[in-house]
Protein backbone atom coordinates (compact mmCIF):
# COMPACT_ATOMS: atom_id res chain seq x y z
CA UNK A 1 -11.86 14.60 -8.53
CA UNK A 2 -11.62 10.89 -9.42
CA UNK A 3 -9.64 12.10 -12.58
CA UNK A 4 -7.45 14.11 -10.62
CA UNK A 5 -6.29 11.05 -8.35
CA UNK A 6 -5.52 8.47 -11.40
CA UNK A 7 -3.54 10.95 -12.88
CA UNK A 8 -1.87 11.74 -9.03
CA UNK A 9 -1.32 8.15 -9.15
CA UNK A 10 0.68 8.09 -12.52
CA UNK A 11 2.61 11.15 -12.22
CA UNK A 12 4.02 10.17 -8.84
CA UNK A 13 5.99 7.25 -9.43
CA UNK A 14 8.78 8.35 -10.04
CA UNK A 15 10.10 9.34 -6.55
CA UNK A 16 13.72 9.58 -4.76
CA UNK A 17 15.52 7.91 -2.65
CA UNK A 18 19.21 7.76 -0.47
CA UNK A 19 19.04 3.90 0.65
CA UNK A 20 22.62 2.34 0.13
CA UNK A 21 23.90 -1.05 1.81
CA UNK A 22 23.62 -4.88 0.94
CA UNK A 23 23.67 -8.05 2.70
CA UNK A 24 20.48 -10.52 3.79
CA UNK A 25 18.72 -11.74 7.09
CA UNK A 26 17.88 -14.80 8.79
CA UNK A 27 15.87 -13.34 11.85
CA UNK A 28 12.22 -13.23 12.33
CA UNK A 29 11.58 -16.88 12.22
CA UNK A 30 9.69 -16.07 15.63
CA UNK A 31 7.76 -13.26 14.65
CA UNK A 32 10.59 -10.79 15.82
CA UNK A 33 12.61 -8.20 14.11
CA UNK A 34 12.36 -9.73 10.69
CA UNK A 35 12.81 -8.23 7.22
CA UNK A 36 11.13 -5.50 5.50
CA UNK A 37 10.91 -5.52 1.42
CA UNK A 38 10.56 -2.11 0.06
CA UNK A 39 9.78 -0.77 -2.91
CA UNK A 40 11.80 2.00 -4.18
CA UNK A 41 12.84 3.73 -7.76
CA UNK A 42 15.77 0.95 -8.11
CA UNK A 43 13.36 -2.13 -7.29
CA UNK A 44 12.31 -4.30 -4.58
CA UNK A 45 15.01 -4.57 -1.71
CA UNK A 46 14.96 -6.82 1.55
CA UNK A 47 15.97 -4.50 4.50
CA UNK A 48 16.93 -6.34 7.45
CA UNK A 49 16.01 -4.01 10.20
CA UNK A 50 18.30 -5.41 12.70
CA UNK A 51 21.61 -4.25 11.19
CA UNK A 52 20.21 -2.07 7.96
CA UNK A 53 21.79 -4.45 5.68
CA UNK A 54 20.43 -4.53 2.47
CA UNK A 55 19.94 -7.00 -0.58
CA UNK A 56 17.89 -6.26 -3.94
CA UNK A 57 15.60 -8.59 -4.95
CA UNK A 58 14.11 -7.47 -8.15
CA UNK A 59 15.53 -4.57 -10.52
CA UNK A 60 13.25 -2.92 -13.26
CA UNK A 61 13.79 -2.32 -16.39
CA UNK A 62 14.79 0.67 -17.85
CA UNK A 63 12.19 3.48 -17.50
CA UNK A 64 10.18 0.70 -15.63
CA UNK A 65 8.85 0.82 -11.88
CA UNK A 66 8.35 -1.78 -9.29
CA UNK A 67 5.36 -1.13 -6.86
CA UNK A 68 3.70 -2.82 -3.97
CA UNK A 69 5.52 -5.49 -3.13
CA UNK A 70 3.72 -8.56 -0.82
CA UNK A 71 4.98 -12.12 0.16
CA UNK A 72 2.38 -15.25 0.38
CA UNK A 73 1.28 -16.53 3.76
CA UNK A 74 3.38 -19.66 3.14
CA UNK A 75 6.61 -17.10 2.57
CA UNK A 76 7.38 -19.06 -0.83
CA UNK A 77 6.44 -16.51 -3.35
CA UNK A 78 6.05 -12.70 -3.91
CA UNK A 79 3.53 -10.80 -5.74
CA UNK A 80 4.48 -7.06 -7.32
CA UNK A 81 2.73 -4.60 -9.74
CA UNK A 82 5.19 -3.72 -13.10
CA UNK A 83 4.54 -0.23 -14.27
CA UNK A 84 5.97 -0.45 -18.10
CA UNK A 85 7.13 3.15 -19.16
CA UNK A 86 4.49 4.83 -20.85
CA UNK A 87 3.44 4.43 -24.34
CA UNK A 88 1.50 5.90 -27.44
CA UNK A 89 -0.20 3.40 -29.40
CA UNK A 90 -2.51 4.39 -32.51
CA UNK A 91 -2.33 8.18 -30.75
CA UNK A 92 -3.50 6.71 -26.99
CA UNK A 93 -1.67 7.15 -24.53
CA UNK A 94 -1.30 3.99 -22.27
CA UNK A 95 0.28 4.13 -18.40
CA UNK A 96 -1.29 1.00 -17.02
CA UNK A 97 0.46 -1.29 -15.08
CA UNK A 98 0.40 -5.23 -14.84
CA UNK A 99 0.39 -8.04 -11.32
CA UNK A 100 3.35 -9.96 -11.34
CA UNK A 101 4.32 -13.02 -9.55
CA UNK A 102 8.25 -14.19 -8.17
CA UNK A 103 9.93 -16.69 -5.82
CA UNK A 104 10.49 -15.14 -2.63
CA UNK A 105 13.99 -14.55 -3.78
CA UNK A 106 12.89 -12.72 -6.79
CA UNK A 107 13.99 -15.41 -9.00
CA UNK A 108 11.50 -17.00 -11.85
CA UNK A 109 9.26 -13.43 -12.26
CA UNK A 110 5.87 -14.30 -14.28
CA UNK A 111 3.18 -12.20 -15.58
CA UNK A 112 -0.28 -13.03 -13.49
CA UNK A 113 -2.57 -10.30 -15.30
CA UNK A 114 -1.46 -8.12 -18.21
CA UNK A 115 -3.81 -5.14 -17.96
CA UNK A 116 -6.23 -4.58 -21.30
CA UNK A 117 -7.70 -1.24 -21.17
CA UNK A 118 -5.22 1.80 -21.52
CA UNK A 119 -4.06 3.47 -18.66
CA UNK A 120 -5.43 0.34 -16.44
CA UNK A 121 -3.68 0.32 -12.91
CA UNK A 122 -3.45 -2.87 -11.03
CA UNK A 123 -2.46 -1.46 -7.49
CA UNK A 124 -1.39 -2.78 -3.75
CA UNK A 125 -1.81 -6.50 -4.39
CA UNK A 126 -2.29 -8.35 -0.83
CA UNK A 127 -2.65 -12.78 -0.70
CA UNK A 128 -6.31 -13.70 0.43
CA UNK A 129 -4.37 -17.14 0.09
CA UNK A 130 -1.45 -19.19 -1.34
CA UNK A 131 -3.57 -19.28 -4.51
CA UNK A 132 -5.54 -16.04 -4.50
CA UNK A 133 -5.14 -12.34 -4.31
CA UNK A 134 -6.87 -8.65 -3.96
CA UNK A 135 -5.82 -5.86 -5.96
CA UNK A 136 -7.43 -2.37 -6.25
CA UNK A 137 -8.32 -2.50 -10.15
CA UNK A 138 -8.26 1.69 -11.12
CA UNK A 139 -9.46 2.11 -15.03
CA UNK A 140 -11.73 5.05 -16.89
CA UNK A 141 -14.94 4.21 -18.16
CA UNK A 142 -18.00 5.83 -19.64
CA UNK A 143 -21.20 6.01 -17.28
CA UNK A 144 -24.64 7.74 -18.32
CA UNK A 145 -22.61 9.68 -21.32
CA UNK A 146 -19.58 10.86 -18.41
CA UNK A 147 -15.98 9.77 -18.71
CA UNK A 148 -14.54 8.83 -14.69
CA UNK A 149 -12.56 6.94 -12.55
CA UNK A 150 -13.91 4.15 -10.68
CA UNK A 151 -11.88 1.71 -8.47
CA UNK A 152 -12.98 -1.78 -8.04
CA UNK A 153 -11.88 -4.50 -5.23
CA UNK A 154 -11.28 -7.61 -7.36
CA UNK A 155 -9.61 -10.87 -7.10
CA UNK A 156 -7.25 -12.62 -8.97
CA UNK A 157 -6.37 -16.45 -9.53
CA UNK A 158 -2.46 -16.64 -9.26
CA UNK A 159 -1.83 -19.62 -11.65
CA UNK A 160 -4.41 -18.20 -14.48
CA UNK A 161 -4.87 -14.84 -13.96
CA UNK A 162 -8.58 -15.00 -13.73
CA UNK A 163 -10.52 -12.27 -11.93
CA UNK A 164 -13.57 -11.04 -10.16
CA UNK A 165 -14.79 -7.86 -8.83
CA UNK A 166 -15.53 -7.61 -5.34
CA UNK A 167 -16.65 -3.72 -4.41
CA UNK A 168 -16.80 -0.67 -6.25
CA UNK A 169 -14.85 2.41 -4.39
CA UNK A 170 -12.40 0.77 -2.90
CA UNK A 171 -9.43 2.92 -2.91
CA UNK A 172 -7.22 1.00 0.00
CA UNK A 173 -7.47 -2.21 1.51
CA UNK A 174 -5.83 -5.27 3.57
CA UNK A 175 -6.64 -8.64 3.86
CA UNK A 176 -7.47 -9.98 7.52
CA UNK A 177 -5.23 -12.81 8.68
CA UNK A 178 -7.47 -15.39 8.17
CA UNK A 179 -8.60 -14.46 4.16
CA UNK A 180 -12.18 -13.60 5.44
CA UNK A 181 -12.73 -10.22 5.75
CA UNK A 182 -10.87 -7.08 4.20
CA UNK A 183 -10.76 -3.35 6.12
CA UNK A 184 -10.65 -0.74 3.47
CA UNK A 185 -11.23 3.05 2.23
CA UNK A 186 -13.71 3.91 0.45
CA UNK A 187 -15.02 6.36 -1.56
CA UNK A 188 -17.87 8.76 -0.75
CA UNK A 189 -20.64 9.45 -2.96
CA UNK A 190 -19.83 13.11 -3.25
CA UNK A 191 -16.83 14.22 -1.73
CA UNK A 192 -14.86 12.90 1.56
CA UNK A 193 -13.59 9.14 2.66
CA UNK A 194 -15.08 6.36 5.09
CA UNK A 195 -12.65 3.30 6.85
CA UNK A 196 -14.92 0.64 6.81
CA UNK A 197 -14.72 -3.49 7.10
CA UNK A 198 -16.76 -6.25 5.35
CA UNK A 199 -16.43 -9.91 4.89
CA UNK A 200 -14.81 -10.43 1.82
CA UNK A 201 -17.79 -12.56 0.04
CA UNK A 202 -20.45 -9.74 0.21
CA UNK A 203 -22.11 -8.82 3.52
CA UNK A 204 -22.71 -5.85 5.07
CA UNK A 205 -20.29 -3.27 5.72
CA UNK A 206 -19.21 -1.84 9.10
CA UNK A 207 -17.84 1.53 9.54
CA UNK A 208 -15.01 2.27 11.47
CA UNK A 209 -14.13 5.96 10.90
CA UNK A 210 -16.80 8.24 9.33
CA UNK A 211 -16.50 11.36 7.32
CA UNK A 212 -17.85 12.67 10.83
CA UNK A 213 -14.53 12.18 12.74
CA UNK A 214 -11.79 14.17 10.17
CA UNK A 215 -9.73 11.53 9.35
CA UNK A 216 -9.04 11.43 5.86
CA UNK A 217 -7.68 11.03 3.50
CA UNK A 218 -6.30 7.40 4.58
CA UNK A 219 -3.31 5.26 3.55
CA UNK A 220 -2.07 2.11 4.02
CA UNK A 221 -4.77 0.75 5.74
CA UNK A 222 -3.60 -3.03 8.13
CA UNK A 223 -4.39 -5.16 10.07
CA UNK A 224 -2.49 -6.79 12.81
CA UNK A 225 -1.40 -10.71 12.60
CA UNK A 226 -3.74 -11.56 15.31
CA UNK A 227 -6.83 -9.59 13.30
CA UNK A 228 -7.63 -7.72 16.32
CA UNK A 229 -6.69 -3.96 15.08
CA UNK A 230 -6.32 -1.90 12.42
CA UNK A 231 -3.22 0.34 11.79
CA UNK A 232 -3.88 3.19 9.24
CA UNK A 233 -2.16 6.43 8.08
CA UNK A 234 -4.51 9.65 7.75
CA UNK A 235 -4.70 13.50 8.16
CA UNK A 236 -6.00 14.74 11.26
CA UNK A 237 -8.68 17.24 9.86
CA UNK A 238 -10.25 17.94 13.56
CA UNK A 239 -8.81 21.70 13.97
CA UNK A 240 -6.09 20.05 16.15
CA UNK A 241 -3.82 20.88 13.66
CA UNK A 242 -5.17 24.13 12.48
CA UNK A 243 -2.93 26.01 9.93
CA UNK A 244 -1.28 22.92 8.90
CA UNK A 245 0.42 22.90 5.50
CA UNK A 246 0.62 20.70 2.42
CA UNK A 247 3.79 18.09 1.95
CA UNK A 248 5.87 18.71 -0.80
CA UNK A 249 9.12 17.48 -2.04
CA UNK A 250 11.60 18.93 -5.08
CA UNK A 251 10.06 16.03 -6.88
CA UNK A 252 6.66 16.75 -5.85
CA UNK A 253 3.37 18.74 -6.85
CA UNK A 254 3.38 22.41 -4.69
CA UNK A 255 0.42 20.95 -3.03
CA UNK A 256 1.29 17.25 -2.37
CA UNK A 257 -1.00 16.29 0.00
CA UNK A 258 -2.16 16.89 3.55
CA UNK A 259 0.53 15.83 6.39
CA UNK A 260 -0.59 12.16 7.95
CA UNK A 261 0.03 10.48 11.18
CA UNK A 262 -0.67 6.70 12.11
CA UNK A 263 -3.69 5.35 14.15
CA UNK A 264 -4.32 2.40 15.23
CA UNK A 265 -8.57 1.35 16.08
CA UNK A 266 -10.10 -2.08 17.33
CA UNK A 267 -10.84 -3.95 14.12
CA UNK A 268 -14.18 -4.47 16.00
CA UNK A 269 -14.69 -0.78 16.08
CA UNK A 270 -14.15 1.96 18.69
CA UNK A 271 -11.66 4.82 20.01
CA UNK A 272 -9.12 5.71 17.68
CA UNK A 273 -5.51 6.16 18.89
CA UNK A 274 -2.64 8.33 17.39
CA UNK A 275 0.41 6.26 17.48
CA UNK A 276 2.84 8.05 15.59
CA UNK A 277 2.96 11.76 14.88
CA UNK A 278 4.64 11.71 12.03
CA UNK A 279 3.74 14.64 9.53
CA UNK A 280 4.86 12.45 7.06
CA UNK A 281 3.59 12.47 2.66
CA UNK A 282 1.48 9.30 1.94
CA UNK A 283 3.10 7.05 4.45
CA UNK A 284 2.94 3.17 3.83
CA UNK A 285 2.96 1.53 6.73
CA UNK A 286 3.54 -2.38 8.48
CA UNK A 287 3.03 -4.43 11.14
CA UNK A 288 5.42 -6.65 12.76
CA UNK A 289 5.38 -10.52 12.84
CA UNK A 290 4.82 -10.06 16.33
CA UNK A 291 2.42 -7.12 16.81
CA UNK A 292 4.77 -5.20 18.88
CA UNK A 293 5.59 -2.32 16.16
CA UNK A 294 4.56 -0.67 12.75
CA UNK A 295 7.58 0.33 10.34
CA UNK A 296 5.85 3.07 8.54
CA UNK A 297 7.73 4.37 5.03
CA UNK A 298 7.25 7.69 4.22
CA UNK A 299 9.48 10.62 2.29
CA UNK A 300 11.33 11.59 5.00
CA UNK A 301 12.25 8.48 6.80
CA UNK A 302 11.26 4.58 7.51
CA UNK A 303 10.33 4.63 11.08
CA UNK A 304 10.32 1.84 13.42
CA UNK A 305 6.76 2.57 15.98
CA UNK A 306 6.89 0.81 19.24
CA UNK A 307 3.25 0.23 20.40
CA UNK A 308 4.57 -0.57 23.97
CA UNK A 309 6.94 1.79 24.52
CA UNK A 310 5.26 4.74 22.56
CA UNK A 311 8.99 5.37 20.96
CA UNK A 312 9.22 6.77 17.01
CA UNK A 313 12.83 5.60 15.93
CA UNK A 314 14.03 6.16 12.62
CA UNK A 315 15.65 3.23 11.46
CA UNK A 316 16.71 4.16 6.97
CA UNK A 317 16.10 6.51 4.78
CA UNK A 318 12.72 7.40 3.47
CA UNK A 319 10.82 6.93 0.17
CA UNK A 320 8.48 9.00 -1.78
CA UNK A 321 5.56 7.79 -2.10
CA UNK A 322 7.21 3.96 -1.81
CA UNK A 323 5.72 0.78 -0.38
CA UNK A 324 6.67 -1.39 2.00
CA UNK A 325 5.69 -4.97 3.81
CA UNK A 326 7.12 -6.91 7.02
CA UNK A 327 8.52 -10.41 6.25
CA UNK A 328 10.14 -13.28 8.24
CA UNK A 329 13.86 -13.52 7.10
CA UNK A 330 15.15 -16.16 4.73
């Protein structure tokens, strides 16, 4: 199973997109509409999602991808994973992909941590500070005389590349607005998915949606700038939606994965909400500067979610299987 998602995770990279326009933003120095910086097939863009102007910040290389893309509390600088195109080296293969560091502009790109095992993913960076970030680590080891996949919560040291492991089966995560605590999913012991929240030095953990309730698998898990909530995407698997299908694009596997909408639960714990029903493949999702929306990417569309007014707007085109983060305008 673990197997199965690594190599999901490496085959689906390469996605599609129709995004066109150019231009920059200056909004959002209040916490209002702002920018959003996506990650697509072409690179890291800024969208400004007043006007839908668009201007690229970072273009791969050729056969290269951009992933993940997240900007420093102090708004100066902006981490990103590189995906190099795969290689064969002494007859192993090698898809692994590296944490890189830019200026907010996407000017002065450095290498932070080169990974060192074959097929070693760095994924979904977030900033615990200015001088520290979480990344899910995703490698193959041997355990007991069995080859699998284990994914680790570590953090890394942006000016030497240092790291540390945090937790084992962490296969989504965000950072809390204050650096201490991170909400993430994590991996069962046999088969399903928990949402659960820990302080990020050790401590117990605190479950916030169990295998029990049929919501999984999750995505994109957030919290909200004032730490009080939790925004996530994930499959309703209640019955509610009886019959459903899998998502699938041209581009994609037959079975893709199971439709997901977005919830949003007390960070505390508690009732969870539905706040967009969305149907949508592996949606990434955001939260505003102000906590008033959630721009969620997914194949079919980037949608603006008003939390207030309960309205689903789409606002560009969508991205498969892309990434996305909100950001004050420059």
């Amino acid at each position: 199973m673990r197997l199965a998602i690594l190599l999901l995770v490496i085959t689906t990279l390469v996605g599609c997109d129709d995004g066109s326009g150019s231009g920059a933003s200056d909004s959002g120095a209040d916490g209002g509409p702002g920018v959003l910086l996506i990650a697509r097939p072409d690179g890291i863009v800024e969208f400004n999602i007043e006007d839908g102007a668009e201007q690229t910040l970072l273009e791969p290389a050729a056969n290269e991808f951009l992933l993940d893309p997240a900007v420093s509390p102090d708004g100066a600088r902006l981490a990103y994973i590189v995906q190099p195109p795969p290689k064969i080296e002494g007859g192993v293969y090698d898809a692994g992909s590296d944490l890189w560091l830019a200026r907010r502009d996407g000017s002065e790109p450095r290498l932070v941590f080169e990974h060192v095992d074959p097929n070693q993913l760095v994924r979904f960076p977030q900033w615990r500070d200015d001088n520290r970030l979480l990344a899910i680590v995703i490698e193959t080891v041997r355990r007991e005389g069995q080859t699998m996949v284990v994914y680790t919560l570590q953090e890394f040291d942006v000016a030497t590349g240092a790291r540390r492991t945090l937790r084992e089966d962490v296969i989504a995560f965000a950072v809390s607005p204050d650096g201490e605590r991170v909400v993430y999913a994590e991996l069962a012991p046999t088969v399903g998915e928990t949402l659960r929240t820990a302080p990020v030095e050790g401590g117990e953990p605190q479950t916030l949606v169990s295998i029990e309730d049929n919501l999984s698998p999750f995505a994109s898990p957030d919290y909200s700038p004032d730490g009080r909530r939790v925004a996530f995407a994930s499959a309703d698997q209640s019955g509610v939606r009886a019959g459903m299908r899998y998502v699938s694009l041209p581009a994609a596997a037959a079975t893709d994965g199971l439709p997901q909408d977005i919830w949003v639960i007390d960070a505390e714990g508690g009732p969870v909400r539905r706040a967009a029903d969305l149907n949508e493949d592996l949606p990434a999702l955001t939260w505003s500067g102000d906590g008033q929306h959630i721009y969620v990417l997914g194949s079919n569309g980037l949608y603006d979610v008003g939390l207030q007014s309960g309205e689903v707007l789409r606002i560009g085109p969508g991205v498969f299987h892309g990434q996305l983060t909100w950001a004050e305008g420059r």
